[in-house]
C-alpha atoms as a PDB file:
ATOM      1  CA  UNK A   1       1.882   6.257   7.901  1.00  0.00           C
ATOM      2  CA  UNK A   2       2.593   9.975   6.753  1.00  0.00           C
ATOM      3  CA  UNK A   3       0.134  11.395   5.111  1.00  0.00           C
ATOM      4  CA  UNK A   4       0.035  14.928   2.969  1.00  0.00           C
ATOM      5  CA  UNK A   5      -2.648  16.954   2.632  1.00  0.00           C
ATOM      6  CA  UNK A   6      -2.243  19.290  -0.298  1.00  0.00           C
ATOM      7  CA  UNK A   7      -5.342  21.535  -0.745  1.00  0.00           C
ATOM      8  CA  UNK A   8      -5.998  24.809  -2.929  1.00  0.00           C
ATOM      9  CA  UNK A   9      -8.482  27.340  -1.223  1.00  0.00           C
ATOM     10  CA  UNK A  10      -9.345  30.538  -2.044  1.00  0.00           C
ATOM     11  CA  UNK A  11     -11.952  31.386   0.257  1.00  0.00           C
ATOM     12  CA  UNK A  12     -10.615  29.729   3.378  1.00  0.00           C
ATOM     13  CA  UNK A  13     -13.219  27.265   3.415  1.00  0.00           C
ATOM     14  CA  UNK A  14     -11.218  24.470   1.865  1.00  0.00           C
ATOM     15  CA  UNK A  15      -8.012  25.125   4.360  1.00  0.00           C
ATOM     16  CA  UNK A  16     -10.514  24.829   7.018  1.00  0.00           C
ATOM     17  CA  UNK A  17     -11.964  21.699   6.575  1.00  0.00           C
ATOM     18  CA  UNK A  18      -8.633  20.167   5.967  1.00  0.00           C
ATOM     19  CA  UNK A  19      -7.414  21.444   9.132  1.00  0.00           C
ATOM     20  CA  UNK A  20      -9.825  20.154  10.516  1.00  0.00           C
ATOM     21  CA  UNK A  21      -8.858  16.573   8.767  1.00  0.00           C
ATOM     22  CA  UNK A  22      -5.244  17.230   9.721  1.00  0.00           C
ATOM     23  CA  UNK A  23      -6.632  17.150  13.862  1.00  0.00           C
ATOM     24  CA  UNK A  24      -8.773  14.057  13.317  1.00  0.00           C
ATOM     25  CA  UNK A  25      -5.720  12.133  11.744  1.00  0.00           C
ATOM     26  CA  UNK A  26      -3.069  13.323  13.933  1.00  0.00           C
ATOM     27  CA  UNK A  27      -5.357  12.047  16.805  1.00  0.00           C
ATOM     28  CA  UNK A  28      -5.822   8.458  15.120  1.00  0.00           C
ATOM     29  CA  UNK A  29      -1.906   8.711  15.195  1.00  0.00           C
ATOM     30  CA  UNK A  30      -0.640   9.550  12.174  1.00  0.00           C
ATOM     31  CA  UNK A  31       2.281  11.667  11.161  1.00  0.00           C
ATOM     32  CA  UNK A  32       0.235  14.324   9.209  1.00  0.00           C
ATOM     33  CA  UNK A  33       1.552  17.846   6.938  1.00  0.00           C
ATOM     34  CA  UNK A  34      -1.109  20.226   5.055  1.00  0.00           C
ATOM     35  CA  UNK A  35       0.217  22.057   2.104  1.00  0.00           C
ATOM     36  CA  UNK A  36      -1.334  24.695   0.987  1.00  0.00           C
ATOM     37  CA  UNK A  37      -1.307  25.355  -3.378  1.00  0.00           C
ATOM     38  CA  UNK A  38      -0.136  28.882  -3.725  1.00  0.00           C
ATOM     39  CA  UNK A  39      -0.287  30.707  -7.442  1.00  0.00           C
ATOM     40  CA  UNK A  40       2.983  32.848  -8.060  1.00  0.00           C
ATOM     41  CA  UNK A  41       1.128  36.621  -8.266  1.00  0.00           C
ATOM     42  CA  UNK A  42      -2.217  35.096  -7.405  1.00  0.00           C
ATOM     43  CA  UNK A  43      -4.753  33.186  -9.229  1.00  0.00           C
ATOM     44  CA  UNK A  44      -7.283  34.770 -11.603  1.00  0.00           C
ATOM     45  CA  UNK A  45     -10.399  33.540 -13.370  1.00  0.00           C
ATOM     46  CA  UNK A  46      -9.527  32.174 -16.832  1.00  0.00           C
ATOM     47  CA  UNK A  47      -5.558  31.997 -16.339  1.00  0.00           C
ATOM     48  CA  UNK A  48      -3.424  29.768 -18.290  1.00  0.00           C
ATOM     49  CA  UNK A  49      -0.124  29.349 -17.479  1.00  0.00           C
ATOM     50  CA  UNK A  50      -0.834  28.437 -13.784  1.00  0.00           C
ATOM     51  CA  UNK A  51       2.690  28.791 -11.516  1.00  0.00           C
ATOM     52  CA  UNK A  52       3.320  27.317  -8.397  1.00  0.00           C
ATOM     53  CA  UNK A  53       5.274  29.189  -5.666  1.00  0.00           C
ATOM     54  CA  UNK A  54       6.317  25.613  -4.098  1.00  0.00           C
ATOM     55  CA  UNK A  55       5.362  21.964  -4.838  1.00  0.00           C
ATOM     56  CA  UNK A  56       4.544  19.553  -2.652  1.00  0.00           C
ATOM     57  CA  UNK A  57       7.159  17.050  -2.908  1.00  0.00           C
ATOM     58  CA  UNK A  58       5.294  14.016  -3.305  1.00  0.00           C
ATOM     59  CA  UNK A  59       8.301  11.237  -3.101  1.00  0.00           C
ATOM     60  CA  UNK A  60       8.276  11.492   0.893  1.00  0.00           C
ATOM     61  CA  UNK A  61       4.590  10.390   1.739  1.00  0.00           C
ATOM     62  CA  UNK A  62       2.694   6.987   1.917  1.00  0.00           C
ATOM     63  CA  UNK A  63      -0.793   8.331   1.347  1.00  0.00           C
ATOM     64  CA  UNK A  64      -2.690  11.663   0.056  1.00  0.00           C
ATOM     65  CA  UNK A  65      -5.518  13.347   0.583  1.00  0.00           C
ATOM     66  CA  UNK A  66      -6.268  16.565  -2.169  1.00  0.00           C
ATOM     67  CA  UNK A  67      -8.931  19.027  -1.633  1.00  0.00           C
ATOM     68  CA  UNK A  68     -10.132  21.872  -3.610  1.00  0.00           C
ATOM     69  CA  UNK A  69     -13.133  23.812  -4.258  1.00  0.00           C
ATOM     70  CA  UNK A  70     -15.584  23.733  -6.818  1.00  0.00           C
ATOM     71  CA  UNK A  71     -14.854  26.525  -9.473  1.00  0.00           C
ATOM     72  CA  UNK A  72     -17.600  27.076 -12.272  1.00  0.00           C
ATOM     73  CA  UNK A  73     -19.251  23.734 -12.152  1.00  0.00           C
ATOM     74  CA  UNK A  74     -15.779  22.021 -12.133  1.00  0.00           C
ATOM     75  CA  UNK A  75     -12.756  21.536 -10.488  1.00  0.00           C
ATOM     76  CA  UNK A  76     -10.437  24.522 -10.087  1.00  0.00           C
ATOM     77  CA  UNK A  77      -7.859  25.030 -12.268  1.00  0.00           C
ATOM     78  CA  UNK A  78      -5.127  25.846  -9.679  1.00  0.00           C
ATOM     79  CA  UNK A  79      -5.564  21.935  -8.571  1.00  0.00           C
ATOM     80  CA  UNK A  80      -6.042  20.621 -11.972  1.00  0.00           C
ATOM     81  CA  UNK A  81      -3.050  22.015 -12.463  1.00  0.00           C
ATOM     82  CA  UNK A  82      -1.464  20.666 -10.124  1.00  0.00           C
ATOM     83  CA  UNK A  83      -1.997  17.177 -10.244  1.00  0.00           C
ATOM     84  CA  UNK A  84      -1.538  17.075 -14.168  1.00  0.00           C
ATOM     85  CA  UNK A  85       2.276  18.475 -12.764  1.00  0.00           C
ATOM     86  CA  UNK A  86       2.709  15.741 -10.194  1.00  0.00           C
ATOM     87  CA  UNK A  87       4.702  12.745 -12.588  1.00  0.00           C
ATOM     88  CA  UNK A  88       3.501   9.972 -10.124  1.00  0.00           C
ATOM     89  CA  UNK A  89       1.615   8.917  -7.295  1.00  0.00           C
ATOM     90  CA  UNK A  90       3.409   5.603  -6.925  1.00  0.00           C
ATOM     91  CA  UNK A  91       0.661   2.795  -5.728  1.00  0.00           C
ATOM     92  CA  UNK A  92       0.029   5.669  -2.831  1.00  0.00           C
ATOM     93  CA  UNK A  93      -3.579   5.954  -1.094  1.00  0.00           C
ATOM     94  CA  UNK A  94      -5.523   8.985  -2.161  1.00  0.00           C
ATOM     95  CA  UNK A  95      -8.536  10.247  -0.827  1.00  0.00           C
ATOM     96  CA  UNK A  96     -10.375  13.852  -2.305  1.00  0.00           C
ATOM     97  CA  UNK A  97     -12.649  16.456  -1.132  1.00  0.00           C
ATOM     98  CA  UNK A  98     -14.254  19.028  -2.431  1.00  0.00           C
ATOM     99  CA  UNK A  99     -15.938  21.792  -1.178  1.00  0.00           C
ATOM    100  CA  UNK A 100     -18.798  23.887  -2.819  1.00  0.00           C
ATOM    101  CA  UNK A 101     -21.277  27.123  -2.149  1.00  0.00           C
ATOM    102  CA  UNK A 102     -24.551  25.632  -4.015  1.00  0.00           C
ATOM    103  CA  UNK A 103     -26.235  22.674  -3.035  1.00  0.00           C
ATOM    104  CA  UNK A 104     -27.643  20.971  -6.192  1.00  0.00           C
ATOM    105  CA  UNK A 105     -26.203  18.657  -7.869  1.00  0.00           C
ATOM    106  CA  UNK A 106     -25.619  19.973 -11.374  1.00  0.00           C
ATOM    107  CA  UNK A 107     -23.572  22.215  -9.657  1.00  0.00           C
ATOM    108  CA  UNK A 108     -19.932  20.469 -10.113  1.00  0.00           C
ATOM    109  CA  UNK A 109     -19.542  18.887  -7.029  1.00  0.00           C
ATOM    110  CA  UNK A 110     -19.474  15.345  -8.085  1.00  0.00           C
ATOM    111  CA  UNK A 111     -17.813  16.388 -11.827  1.00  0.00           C
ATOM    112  CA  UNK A 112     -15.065  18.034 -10.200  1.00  0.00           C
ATOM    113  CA  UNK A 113     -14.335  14.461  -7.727  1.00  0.00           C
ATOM    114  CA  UNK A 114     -14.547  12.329 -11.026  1.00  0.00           C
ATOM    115  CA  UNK A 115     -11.906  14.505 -12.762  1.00  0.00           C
ATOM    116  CA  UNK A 116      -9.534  14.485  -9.540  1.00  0.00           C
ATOM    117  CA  UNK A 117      -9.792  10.581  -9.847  1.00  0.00           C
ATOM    118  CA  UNK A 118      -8.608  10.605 -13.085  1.00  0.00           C
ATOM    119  CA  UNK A 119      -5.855  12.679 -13.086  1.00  0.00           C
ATOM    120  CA  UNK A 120      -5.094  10.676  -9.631  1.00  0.00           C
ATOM    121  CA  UNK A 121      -5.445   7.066 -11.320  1.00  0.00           C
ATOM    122  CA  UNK A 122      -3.492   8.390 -14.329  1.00  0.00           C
ATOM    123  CA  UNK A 123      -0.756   9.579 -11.960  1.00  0.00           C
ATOM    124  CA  UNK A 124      -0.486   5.771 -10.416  1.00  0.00           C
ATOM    125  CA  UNK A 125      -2.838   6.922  -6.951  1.00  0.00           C
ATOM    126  CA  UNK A 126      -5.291   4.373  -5.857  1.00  0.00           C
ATOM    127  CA  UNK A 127      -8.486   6.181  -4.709  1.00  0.00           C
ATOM    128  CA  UNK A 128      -9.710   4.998  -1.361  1.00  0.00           C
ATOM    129  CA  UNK A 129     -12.646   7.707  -0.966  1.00  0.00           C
ATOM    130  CA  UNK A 130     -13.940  10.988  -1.428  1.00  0.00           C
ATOM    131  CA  UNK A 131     -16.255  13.275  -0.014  1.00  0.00           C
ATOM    132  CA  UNK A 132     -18.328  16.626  -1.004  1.00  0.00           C
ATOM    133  CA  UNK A 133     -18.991  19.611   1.787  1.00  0.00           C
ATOM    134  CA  UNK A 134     -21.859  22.054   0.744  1.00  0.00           C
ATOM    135  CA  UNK A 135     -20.720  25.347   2.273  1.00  0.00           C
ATOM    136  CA  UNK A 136     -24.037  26.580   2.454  1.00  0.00           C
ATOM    137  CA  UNK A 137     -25.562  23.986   3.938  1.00  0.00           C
ATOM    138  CA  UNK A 138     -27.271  23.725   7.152  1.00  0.00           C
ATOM    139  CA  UNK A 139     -25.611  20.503   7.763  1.00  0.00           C
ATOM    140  CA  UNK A 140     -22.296  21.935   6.955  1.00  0.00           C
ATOM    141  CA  UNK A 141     -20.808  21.418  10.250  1.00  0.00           C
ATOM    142  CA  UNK A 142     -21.695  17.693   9.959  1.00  0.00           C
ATOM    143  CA  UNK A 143     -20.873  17.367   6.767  1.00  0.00           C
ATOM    144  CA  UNK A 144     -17.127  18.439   7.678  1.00  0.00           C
ATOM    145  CA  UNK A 145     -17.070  15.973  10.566  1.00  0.00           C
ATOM    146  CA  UNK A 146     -18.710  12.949   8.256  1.00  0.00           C
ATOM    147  CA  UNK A 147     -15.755  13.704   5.843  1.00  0.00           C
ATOM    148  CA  UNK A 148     -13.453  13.724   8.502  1.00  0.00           C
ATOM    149  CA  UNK A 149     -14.278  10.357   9.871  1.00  0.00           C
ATOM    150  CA  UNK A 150     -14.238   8.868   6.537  1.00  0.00           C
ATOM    151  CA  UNK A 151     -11.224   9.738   5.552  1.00  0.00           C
ATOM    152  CA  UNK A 152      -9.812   8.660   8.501  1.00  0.00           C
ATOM    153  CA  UNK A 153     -10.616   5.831   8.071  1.00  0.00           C
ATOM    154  CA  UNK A 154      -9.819   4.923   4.837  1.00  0.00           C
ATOM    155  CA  UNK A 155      -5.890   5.125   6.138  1.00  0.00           C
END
């Protein structure tokens, strides 16, 4: 199976965890790319007319996995635009993460999952799972390697 994983991170902390994912999946022996959402001149709080500087192209994969971070109690722009772009998903597998600094749960986490899965649906994905990581967590480190598993599995 070839799997893409096409994140957005700002901070780093998304990329990380999903190169994390990338090692746990190429190990459980599949063929595995991470691409990584980049905004033509940067992204900035509030901006409209989001441009990509590449796109993913989407036709060449069997499953997905999208991760982003949680941006003002929601997902981030830069992936919801995105996935609004993509014009299908094809009966692929999807699995989402999301990452996030605060660790209630008002604070988007969840919100920003349900609105990836219904883009994703919309798009033709099938969700197979999804997963939160609280960056400041104390658990953080197993958090990331819970995630990891899980999504490995769901392939």
């Amino acid at each position: 199976m070839n799997i893409d994983i096409i994140i957005y991170s700002q901070t780093g902390n998304t990329h990380s965890v999903a190169l994390r994912l990338k090692e746990k999946l190429i190990k459980a022996g599949y063929l595995v790319n991470l691409d990584r959402l980049c905004v033509i001149g940067g992204y900035k709080q509030g901006m409209r007319d989001i441009q990509f500087e590449t796109l993913p192209d989407v036709e060449k994969y069997d499953a997905f996995v999208f991760g982003s971070p949680v941006h003002a109690f929601s997902l981030s722009q830069v992936m919801t635009a995105y996935l609004k772009q993509i014009e299908y998903l094809n009966g692929n597998k999807v699995a989402l993460f999301v990452t996030k600094q605060l660790p209630f749960n008002w604070t988007g986490g969840t919100q920003a999952v349900k609105k990836m899965k219904k883009i994703c649906v919309t798009k033709g994905g099938i969700i197979s799972g999804s997963g939160i990581v609280i960056w400041s967590s104390k658990n953080r480190e197993r958090m990331i390697t819970d995630l990891t598993e899980k999504i490995c599995k769901l392939f």
